[in-house]
PDB file of N, CA and C in Angstrom:
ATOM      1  N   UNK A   1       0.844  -1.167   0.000  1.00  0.00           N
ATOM      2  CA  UNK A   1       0.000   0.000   0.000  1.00  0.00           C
ATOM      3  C   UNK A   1       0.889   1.230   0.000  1.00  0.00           C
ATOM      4  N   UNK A   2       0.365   2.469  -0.984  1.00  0.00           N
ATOM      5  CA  UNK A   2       1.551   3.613  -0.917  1.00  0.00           C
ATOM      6  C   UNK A   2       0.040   4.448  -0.379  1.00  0.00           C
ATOM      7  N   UNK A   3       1.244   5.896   0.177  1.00  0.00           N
ATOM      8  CA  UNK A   3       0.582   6.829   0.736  1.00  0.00           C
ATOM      9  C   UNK A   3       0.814   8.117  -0.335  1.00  0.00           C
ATOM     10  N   UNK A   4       0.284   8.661  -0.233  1.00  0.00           N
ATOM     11  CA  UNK A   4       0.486   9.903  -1.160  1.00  0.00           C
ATOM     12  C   UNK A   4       0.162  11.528  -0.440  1.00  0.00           C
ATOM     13  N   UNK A   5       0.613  12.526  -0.567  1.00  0.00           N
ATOM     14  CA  UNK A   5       0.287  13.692  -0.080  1.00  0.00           C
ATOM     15  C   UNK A   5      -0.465  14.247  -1.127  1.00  0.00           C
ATOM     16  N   UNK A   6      -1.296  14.844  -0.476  1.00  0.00           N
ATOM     17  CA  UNK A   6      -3.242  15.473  -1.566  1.00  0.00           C
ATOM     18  C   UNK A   6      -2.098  16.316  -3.323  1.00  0.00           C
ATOM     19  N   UNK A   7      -2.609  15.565  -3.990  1.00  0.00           N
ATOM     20  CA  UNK A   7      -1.841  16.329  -5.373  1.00  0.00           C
ATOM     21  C   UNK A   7      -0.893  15.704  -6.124  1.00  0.00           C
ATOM     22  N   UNK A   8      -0.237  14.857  -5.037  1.00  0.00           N
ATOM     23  CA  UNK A   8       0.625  13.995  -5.889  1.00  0.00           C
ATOM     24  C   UNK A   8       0.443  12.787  -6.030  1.00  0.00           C
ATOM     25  N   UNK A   9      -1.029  12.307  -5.699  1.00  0.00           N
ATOM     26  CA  UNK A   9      -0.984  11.413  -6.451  1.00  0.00           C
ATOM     27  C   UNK A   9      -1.303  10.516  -7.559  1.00  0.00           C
ATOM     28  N   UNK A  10      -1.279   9.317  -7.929  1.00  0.00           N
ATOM     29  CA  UNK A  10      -1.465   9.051  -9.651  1.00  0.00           C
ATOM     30  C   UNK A  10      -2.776   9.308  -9.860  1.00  0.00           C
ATOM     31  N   UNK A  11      -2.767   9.355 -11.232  1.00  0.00           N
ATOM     32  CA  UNK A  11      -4.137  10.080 -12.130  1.00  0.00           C
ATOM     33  C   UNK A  11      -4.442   8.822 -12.497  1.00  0.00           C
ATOM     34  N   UNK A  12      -4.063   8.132 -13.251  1.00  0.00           N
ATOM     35  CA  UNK A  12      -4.103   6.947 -14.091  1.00  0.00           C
ATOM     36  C   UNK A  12      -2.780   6.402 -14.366  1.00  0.00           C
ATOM     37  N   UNK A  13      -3.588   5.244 -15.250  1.00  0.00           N
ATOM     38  CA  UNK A  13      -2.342   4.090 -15.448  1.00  0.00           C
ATOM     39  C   UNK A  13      -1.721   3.275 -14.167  1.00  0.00           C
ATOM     40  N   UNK A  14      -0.785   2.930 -14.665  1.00  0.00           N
ATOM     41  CA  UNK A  14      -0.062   2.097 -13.694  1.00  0.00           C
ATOM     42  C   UNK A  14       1.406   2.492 -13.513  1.00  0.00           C
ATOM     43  N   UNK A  15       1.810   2.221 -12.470  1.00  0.00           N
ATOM     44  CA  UNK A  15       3.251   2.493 -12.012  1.00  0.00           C
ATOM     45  C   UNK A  15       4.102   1.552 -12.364  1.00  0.00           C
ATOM     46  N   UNK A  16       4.956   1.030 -12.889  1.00  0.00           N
ATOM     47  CA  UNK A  16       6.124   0.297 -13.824  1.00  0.00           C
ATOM     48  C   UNK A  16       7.538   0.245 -12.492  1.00  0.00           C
ATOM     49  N   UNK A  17       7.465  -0.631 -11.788  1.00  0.00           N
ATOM     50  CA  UNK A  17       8.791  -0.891 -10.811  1.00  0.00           C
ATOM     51  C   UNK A  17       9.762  -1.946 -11.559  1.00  0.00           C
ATOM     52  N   UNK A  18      11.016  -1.646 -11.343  1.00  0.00           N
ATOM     53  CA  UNK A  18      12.231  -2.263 -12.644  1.00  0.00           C
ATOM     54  C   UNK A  18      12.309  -3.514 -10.943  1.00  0.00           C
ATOM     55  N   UNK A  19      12.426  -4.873 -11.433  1.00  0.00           N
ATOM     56  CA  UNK A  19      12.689  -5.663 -10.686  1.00  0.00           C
ATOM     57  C   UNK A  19      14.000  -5.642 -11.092  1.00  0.00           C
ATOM     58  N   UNK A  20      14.434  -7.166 -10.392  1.00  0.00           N
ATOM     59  CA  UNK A  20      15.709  -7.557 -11.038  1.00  0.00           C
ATOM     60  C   UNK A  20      16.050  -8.119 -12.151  1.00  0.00           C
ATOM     61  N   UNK A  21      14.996  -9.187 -12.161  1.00  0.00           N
ATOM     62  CA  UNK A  21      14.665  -9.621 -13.557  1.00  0.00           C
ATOM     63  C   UNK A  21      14.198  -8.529 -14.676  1.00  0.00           C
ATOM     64  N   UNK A  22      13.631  -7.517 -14.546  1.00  0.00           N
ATOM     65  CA  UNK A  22      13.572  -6.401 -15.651  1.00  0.00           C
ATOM     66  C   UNK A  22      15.207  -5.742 -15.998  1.00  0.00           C
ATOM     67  N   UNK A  23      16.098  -5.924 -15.030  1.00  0.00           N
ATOM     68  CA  UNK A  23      17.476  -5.166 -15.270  1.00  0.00           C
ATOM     69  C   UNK A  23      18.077  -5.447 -16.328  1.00  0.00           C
ATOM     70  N   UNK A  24      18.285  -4.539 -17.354  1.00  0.00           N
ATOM     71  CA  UNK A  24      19.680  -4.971 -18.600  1.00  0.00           C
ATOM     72  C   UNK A  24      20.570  -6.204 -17.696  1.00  0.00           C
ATOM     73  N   UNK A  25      20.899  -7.147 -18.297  1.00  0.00           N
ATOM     74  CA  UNK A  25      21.945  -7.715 -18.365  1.00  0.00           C
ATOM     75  C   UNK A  25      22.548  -8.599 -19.139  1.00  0.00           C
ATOM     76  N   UNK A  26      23.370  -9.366 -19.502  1.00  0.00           N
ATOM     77  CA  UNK A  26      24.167 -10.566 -20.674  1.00  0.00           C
ATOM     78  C   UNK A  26      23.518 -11.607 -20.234  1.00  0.00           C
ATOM     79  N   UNK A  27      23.222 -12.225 -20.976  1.00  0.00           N
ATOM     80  CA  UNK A  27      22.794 -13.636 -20.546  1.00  0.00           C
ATOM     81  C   UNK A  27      24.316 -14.424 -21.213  1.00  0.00           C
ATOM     82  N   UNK A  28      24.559 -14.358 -21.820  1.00  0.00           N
ATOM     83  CA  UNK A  28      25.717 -14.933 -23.118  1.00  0.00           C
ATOM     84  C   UNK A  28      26.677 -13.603 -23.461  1.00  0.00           C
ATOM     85  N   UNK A  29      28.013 -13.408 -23.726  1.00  0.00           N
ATOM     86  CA  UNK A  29      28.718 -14.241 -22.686  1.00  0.00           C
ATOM     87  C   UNK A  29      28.263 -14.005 -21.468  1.00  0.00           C
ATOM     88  N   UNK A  30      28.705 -14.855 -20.149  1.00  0.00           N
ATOM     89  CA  UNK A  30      28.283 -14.088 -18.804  1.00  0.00           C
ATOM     90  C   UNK A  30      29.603 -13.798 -18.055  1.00  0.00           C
ATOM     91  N   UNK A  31      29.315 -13.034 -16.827  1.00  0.00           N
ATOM     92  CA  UNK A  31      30.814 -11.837 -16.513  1.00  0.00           C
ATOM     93  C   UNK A  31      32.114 -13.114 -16.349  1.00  0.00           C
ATOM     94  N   UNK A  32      33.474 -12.563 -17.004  1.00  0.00           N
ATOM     95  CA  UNK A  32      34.628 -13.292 -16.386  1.00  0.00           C
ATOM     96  C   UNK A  32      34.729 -14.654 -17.386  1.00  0.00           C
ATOM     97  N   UNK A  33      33.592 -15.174 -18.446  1.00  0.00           N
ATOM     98  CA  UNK A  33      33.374 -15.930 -19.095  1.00  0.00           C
ATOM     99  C   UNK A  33      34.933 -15.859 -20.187  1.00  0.00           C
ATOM    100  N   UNK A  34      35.375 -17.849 -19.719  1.00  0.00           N
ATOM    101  CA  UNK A  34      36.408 -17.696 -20.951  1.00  0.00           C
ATOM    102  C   UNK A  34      36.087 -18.581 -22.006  1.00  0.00           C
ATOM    103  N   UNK A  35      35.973 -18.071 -23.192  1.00  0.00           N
ATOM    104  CA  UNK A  35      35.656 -19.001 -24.385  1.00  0.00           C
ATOM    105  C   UNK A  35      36.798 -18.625 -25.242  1.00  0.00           C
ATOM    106  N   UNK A  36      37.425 -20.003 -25.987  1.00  0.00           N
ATOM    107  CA  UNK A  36      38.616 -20.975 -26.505  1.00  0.00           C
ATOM    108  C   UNK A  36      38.154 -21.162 -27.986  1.00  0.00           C
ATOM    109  N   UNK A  37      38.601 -20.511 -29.075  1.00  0.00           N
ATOM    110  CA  UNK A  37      38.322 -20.682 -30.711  1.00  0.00           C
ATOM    111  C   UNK A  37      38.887 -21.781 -31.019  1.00  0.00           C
ATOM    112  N   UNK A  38      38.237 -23.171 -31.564  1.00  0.00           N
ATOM    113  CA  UNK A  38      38.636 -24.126 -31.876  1.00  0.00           C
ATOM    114  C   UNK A  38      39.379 -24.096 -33.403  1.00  0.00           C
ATOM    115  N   UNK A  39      40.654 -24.358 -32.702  1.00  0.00           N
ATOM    116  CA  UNK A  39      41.556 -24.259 -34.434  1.00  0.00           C
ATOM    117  C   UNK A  39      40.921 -25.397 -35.727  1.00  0.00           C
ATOM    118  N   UNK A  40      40.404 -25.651 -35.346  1.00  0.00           N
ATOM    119  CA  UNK A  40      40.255 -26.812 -36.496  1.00  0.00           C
ATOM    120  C   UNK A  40      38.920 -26.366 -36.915  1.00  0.00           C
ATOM    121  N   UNK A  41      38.354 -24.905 -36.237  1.00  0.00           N
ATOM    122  CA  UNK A  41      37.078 -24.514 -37.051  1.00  0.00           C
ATOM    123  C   UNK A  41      37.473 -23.289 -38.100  1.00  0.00           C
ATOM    124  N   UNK A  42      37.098 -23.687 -39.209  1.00  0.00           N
ATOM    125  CA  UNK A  42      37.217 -22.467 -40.037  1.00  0.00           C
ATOM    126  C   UNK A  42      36.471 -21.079 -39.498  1.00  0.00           C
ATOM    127  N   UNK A  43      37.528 -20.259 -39.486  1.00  0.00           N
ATOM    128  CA  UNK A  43      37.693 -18.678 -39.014  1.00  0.00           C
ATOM    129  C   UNK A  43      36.217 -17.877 -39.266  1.00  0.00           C
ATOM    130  N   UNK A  44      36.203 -18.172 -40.501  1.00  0.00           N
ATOM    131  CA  UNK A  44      34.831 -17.442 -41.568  1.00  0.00           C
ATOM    132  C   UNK A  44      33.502 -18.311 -40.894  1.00  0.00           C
ATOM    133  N   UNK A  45      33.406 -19.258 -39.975  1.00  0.00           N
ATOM    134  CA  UNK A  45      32.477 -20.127 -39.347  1.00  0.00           C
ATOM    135  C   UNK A  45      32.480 -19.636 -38.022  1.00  0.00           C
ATOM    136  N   UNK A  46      33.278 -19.145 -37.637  1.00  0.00           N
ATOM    137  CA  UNK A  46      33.225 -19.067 -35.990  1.00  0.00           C
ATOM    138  C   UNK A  46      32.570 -17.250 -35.950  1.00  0.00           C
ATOM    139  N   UNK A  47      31.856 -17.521 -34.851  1.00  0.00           N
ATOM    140  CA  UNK A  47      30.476 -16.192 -34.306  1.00  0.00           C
ATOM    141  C   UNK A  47      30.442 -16.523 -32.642  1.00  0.00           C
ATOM    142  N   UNK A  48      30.304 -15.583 -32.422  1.00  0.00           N
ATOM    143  CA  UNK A  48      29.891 -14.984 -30.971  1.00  0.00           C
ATOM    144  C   UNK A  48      28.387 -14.413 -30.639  1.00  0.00           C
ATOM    145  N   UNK A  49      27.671 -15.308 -30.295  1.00  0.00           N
ATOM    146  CA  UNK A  49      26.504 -14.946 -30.210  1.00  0.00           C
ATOM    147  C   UNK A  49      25.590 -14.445 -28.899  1.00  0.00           C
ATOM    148  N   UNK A  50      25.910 -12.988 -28.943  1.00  0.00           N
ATOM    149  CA  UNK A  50      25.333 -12.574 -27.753  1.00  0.00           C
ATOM    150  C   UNK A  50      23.807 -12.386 -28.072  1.00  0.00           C
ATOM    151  N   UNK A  51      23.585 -12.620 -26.352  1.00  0.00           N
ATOM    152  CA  UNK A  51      22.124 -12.265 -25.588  1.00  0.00           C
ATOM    153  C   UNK A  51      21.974 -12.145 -24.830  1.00  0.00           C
ATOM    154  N   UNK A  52      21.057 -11.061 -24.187  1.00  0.00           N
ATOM    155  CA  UNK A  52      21.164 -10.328 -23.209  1.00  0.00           C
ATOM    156  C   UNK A  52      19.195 -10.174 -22.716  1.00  0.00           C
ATOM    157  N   UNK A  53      18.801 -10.038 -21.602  1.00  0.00           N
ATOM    158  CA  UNK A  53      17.462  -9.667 -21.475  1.00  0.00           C
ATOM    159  C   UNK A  53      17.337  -8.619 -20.196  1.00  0.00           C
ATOM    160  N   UNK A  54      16.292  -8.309 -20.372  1.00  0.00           N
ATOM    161  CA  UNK A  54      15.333  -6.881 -19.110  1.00  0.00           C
ATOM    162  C   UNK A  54      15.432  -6.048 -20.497  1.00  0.00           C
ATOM    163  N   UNK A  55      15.055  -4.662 -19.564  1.00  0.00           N
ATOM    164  CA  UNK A  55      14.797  -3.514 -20.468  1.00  0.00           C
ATOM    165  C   UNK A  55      15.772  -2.672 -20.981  1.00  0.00           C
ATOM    166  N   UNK A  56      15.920  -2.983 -22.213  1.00  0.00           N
ATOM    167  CA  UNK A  56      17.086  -2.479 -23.076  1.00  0.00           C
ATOM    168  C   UNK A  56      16.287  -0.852 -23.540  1.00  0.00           C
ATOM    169  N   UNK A  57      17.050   0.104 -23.279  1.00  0.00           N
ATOM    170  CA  UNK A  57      16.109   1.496 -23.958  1.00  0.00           C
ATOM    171  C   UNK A  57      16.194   1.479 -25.875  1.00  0.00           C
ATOM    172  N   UNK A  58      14.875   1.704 -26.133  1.00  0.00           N
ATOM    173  CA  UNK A  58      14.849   1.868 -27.376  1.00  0.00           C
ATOM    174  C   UNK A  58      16.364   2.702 -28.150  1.00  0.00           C
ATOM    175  N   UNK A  59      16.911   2.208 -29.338  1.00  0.00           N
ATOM    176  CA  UNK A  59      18.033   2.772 -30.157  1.00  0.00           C
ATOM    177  C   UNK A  59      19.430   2.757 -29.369  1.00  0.00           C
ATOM    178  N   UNK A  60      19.294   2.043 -28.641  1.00  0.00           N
ATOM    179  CA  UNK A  60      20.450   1.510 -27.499  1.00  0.00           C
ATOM    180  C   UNK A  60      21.773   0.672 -28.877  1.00  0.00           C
ATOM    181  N   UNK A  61      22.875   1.070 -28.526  1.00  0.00           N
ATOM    182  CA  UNK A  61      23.756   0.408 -29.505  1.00  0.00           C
ATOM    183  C   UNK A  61      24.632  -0.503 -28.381  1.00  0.00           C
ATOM    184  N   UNK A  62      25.428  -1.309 -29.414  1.00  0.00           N
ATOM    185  CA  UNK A  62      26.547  -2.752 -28.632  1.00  0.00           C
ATOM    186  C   UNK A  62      27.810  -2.232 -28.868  1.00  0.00           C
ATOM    187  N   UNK A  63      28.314  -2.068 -27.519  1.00  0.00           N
ATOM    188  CA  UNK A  63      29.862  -1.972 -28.144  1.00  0.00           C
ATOM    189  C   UNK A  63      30.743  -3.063 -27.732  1.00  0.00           C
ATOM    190  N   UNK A  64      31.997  -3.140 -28.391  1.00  0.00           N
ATOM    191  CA  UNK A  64      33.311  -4.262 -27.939  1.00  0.00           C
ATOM    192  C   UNK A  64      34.184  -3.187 -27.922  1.00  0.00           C
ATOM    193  N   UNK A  65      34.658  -3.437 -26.168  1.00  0.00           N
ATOM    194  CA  UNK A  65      35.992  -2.622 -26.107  1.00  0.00           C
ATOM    195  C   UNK A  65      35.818  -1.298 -26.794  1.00  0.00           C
ATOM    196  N   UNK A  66      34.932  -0.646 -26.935  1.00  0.00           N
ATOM    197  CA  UNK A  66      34.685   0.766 -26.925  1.00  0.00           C
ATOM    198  C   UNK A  66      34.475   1.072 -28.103  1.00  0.00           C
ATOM    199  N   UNK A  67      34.325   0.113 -29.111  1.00  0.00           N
ATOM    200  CA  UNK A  67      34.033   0.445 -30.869  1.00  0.00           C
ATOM    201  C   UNK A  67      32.466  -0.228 -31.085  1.00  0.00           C
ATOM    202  N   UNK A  68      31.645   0.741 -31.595  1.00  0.00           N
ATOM    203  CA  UNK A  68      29.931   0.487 -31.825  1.00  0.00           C
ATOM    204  C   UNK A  68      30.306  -0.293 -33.162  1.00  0.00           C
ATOM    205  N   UNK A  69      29.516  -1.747 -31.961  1.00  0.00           N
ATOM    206  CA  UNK A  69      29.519  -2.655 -33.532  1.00  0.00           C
ATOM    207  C   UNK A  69      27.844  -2.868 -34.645  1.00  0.00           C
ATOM    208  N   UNK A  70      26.733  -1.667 -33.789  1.00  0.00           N
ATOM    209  CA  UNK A  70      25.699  -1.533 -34.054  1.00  0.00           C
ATOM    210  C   UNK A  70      24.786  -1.170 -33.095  1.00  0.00           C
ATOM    211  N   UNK A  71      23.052  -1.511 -33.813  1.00  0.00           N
ATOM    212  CA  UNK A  71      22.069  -1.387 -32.592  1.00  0.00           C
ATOM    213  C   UNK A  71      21.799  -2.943 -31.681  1.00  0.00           C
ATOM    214  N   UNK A  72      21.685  -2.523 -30.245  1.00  0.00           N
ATOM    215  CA  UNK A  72      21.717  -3.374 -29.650  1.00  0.00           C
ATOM    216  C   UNK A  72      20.184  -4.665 -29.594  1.00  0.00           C
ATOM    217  N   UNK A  73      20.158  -5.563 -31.059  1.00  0.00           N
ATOM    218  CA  UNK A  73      19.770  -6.583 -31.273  1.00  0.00           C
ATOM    219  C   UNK A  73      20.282  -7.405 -30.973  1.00  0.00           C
ATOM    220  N   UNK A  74      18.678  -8.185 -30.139  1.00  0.00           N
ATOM    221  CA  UNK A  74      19.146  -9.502 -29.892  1.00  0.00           C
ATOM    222  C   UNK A  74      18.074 -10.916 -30.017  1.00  0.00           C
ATOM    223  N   UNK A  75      19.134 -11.949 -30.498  1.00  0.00           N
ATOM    224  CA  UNK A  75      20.282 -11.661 -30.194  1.00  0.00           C
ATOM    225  C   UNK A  75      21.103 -11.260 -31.138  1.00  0.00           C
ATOM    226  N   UNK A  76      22.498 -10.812 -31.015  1.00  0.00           N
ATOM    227  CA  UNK A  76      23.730  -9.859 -31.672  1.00  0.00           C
ATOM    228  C   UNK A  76      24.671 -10.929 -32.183  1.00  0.00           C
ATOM    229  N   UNK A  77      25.222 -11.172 -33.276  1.00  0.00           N
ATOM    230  CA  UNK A  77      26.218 -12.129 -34.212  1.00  0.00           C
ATOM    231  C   UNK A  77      27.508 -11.430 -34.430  1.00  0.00           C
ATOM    232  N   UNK A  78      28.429 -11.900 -33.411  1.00  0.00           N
ATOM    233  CA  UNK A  78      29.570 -10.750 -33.859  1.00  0.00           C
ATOM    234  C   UNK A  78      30.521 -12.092 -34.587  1.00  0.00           C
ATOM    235  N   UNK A  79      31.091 -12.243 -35.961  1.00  0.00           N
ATOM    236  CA  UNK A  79      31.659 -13.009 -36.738  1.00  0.00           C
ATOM    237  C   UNK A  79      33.392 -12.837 -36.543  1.00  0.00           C
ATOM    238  N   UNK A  80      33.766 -14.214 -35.978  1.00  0.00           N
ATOM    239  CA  UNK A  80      35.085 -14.417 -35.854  1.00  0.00           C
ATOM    240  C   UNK A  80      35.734 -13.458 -35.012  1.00  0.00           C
ATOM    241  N   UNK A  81      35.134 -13.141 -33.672  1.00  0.00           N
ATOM    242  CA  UNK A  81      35.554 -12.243 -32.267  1.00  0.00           C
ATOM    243  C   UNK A  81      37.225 -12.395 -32.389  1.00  0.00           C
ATOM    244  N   UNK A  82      37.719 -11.386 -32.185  1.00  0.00           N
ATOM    245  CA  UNK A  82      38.757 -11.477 -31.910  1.00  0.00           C
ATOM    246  C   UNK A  82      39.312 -12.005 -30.356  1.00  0.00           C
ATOM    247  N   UNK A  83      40.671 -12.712 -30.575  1.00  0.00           N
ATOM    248  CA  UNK A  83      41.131 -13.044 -29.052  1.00  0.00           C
ATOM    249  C   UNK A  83      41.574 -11.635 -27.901  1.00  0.00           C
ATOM    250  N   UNK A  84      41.409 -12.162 -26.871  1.00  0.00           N
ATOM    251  CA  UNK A  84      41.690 -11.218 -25.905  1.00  0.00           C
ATOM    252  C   UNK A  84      40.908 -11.152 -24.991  1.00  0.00           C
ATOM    253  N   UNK A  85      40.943  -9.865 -24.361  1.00  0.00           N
ATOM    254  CA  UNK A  85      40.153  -9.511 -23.474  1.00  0.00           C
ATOM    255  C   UNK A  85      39.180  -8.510 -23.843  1.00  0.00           C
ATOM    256  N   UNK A  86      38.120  -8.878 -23.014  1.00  0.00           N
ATOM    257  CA  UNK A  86      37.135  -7.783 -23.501  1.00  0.00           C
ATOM    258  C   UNK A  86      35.925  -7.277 -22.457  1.00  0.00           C
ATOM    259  N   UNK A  87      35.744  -6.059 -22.982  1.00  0.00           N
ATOM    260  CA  UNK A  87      34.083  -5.190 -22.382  1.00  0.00           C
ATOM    261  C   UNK A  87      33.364  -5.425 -23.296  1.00  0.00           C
ATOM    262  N   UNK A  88      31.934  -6.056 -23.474  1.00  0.00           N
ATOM    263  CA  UNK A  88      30.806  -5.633 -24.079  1.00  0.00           C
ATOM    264  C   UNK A  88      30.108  -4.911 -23.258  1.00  0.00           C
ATOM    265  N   UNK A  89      29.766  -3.904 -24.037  1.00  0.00           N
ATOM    266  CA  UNK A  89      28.853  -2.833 -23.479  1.00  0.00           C
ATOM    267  C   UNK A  89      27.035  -2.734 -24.256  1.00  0.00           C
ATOM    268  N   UNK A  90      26.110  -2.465 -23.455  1.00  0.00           N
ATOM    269  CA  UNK A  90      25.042  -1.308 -24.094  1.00  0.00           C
ATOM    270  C   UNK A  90      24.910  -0.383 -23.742  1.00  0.00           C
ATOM    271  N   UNK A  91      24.722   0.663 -25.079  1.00  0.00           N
ATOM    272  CA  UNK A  91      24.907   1.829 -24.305  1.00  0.00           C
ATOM    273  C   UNK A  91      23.542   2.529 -24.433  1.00  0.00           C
ATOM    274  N   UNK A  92      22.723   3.426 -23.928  1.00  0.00           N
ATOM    275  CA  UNK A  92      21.441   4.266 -24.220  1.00  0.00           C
ATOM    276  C   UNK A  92      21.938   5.174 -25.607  1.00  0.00           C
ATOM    277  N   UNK A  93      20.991   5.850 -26.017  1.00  0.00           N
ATOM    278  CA  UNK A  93      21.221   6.867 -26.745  1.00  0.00           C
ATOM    279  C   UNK A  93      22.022   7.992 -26.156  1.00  0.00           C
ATOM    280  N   UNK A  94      21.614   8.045 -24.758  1.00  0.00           N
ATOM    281  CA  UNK A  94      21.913   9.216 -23.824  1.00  0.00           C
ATOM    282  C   UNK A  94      23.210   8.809 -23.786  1.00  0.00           C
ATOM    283  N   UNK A  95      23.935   7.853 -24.045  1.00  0.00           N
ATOM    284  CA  UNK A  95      25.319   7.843 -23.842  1.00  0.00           C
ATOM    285  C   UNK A  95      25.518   7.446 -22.160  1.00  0.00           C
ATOM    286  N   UNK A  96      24.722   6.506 -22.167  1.00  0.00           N
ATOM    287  CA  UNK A  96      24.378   5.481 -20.487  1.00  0.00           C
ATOM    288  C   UNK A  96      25.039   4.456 -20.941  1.00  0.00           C
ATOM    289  N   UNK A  97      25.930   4.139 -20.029  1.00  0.00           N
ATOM    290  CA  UNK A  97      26.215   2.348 -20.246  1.00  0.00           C
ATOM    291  C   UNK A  97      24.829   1.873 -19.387  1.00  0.00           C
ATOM    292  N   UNK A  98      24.292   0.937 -19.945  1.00  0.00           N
ATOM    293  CA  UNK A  98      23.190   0.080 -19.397  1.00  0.00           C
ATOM    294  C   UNK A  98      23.541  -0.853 -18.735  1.00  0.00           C
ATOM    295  N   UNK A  99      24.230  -1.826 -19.577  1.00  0.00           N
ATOM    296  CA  UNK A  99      25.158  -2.752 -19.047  1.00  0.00           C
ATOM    297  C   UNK A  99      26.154  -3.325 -19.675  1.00  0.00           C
ATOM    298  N   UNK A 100      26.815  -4.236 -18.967  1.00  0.00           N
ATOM    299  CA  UNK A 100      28.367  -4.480 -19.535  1.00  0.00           C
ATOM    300  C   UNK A 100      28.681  -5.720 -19.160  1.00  0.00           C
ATOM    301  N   UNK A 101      29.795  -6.498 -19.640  1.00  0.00           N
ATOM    302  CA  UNK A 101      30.262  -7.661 -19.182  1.00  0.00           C
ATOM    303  C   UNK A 101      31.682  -7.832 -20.015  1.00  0.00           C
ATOM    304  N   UNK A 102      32.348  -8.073 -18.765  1.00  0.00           N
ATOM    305  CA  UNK A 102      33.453  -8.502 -19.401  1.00  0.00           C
ATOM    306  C   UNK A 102      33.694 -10.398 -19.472  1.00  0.00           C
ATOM    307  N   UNK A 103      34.718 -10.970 -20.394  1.00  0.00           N
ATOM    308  CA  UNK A 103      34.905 -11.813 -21.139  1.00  0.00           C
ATOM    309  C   UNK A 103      36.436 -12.011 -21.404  1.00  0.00           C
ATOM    310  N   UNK A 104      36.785 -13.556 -22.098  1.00  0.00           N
ATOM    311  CA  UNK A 104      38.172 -13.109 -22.963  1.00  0.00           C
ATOM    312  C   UNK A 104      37.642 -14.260 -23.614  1.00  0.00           C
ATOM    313  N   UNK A 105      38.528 -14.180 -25.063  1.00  0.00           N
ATOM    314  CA  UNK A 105      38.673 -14.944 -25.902  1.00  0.00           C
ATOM    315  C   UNK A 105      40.132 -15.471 -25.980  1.00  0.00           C
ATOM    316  N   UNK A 106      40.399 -17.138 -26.117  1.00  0.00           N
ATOM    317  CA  UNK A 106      41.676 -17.619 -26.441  1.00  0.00           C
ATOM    318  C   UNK A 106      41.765 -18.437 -27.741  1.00  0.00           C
ATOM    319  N   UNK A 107      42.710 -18.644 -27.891  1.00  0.00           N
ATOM    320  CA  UNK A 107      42.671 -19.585 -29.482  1.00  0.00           C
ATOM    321  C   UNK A 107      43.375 -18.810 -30.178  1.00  0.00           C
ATOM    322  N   UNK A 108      43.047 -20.130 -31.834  1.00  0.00           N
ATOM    323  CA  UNK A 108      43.945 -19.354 -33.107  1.00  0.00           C
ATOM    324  C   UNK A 108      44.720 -19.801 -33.350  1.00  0.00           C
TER     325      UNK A 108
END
């Protein structure tokens, strides 16, 4: 039950509370995640297939390590990831990181 002081309170609709389960986050990779490129797979075959769920803001883009590899669809096909270490990011329009996860890649 909420209380309200005379004026402020709702007119209509409904009030929208972000659980946890509503929060941006990676589902794929997930944080600290190490994934190993199998040499014996052809290069032009190997993809990184992120996904992520909660509330992503509309026109939200994906970045790796700080370069926009697009809009943040999902899920997102990034072809033949490079090795290393890494940030995936989403970011808002507003220039919000939403959320992030770091990762590394080994192999090659």
């Amino acid at each position: 039950q909420e209380y309200f002081l005379k004026g402020t309170e709702i007119e209509s609709g409904s009030v929208i509370e972000t659980t946890k389960d509503q929060q941006a986050q990676f589902v794929f990779p997930a944080e600290g995640s190490v994934l190993i490129k199998d040499p014996k797979i052809d290069p032009s075959r190997i993809a990184l297939n992120v996904s992520f769920k909660g509330h992503i803001p509309p026109q939200s883009d994906l970045f790796l390590n700080g370069q926009r590899l697009g809009p943040a669809l999902n899920p997102y096909k990034i072809s033949n990831p490079p090795t290393g270490i890494h940030q995936l990011s989403i970011v808002s329009p507003q220039n919000r990181v939403v959320t992030q996860v770091h990762f590394s890649i080994k192999g090659e």
